[in-house]
Protein backbone atom coordinates (compact mmCIF):
# COMPACT_ATOMS: atom_id res chain seq x y z
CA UNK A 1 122.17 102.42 121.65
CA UNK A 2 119.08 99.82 122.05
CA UNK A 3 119.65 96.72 122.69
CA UNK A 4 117.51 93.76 122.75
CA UNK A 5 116.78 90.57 124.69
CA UNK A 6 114.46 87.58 123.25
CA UNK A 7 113.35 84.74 124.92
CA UNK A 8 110.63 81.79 124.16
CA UNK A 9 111.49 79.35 121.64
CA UNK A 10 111.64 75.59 122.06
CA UNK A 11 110.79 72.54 121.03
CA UNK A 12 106.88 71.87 119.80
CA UNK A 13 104.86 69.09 118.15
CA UNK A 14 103.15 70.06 114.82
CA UNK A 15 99.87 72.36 115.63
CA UNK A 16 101.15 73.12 118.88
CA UNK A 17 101.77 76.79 120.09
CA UNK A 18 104.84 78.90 121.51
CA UNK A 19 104.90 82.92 122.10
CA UNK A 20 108.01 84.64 121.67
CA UNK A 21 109.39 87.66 123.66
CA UNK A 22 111.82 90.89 122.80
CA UNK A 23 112.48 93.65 125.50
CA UNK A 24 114.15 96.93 124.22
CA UNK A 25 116.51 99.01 126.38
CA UNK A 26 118.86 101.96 125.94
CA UNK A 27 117.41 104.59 123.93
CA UNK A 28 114.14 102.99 123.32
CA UNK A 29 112.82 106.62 123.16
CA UNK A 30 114.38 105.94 118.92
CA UNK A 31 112.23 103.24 118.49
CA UNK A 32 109.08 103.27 115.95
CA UNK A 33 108.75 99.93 114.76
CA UNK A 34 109.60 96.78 116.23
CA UNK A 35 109.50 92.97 114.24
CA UNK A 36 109.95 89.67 113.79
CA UNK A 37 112.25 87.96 111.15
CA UNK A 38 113.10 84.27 110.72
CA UNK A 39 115.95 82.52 109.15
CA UNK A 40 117.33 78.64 108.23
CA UNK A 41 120.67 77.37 107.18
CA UNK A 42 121.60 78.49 103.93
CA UNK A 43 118.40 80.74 103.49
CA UNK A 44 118.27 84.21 103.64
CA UNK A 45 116.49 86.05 106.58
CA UNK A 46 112.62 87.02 106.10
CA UNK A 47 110.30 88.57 107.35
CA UNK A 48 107.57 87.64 109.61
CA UNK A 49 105.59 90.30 110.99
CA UNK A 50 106.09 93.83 112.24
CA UNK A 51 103.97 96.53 113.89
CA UNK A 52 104.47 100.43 114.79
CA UNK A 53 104.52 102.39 117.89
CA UNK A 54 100.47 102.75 117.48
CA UNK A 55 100.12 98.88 116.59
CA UNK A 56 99.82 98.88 112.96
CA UNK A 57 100.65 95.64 111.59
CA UNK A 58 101.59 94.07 108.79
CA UNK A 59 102.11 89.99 108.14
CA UNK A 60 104.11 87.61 105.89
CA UNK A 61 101.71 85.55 103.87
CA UNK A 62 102.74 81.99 105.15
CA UNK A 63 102.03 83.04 108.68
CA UNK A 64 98.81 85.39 108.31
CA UNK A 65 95.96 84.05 110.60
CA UNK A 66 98.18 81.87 112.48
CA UNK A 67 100.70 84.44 114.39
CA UNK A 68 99.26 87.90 116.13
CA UNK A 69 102.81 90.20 117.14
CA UNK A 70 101.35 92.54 119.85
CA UNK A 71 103.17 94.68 121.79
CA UNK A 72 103.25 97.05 125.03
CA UNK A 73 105.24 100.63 124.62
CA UNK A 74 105.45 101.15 128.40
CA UNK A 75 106.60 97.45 128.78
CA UNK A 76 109.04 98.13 125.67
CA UNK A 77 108.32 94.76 124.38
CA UNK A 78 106.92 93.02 121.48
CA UNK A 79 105.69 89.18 121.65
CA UNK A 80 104.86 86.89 118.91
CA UNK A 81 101.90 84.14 119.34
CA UNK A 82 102.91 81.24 116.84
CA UNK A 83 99.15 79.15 117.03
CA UNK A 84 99.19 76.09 114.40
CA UNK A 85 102.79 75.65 114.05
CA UNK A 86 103.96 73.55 110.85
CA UNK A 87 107.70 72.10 110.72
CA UNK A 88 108.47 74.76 107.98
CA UNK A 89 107.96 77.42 111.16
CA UNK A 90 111.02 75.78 112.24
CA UNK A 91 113.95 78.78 112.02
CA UNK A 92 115.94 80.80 114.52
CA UNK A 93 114.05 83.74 115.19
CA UNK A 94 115.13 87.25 115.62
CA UNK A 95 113.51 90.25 116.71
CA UNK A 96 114.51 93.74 115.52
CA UNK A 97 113.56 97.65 115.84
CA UNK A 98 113.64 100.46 113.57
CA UNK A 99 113.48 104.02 113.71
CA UNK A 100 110.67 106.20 112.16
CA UNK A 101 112.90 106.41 109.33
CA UNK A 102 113.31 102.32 108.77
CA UNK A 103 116.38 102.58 110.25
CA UNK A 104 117.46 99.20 111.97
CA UNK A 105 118.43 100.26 115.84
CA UNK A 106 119.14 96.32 116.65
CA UNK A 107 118.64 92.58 116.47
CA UNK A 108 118.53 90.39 119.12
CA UNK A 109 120.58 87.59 119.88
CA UNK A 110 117.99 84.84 118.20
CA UNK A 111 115.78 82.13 119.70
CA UNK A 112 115.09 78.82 118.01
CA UNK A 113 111.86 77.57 117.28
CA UNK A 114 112.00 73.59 116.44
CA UNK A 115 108.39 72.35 114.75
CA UNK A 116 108.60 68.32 115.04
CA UNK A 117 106.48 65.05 115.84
């Protein structure tokens, strides 16, 4: 079983920044890829950005150039740099893993991420 802790969201004014954290544990030895999805009220959750065990990535289109997910296998933990936020960043953001068969292992418990002036 993996489970997953994320921290980092807040409150931030229009073009500000905010990185957000996930730390696997359990059987992290199942984990290939490891992601970022957002979601509002009454929306359905989407994707942000994932990457693989050897740091392939792979963006959404509203947040290419702005966010960079990174991540550190011997940390077993995956951040998300938000640079040039816009109030339609603002969600509850989860982080998730999946198994080299696109399997998702877990979510984690959600951080909110509040874009304002």
């Amino acid at each position: 079983q993996v489970q997953l802790v994320e921290s980092g969201g807040g409150l931030v004014q229009p073009g500000g920044s905010l990185r957000l954290s996930c730390t696997a544990s359990g059987t992290i030895f199942s984990i290939n890829a490891m992601g970022w999805y957002r979601q509002t009220a009454g929306k359905e959750r989407e994707l942000v950005a994932t990457i693989t065990r050897d740091s392939r990535a792979n963006y959404d289109d509203a947040v290419k150039g702005r966010f960079t997910i990174s991540r550190d296998n011997a940390k077993n933990t995956v951040w998300l740099q938000m640079n040039s936020l816009k109030p339609e960043d603002t969600a509850v953001y989860y982080c998730n893993v999946r198994d080299r068969l696109w399997k998702v292992l877990a979510w984690g418990q959600g951080t909110l991420v509040t874009v304002s002036s």
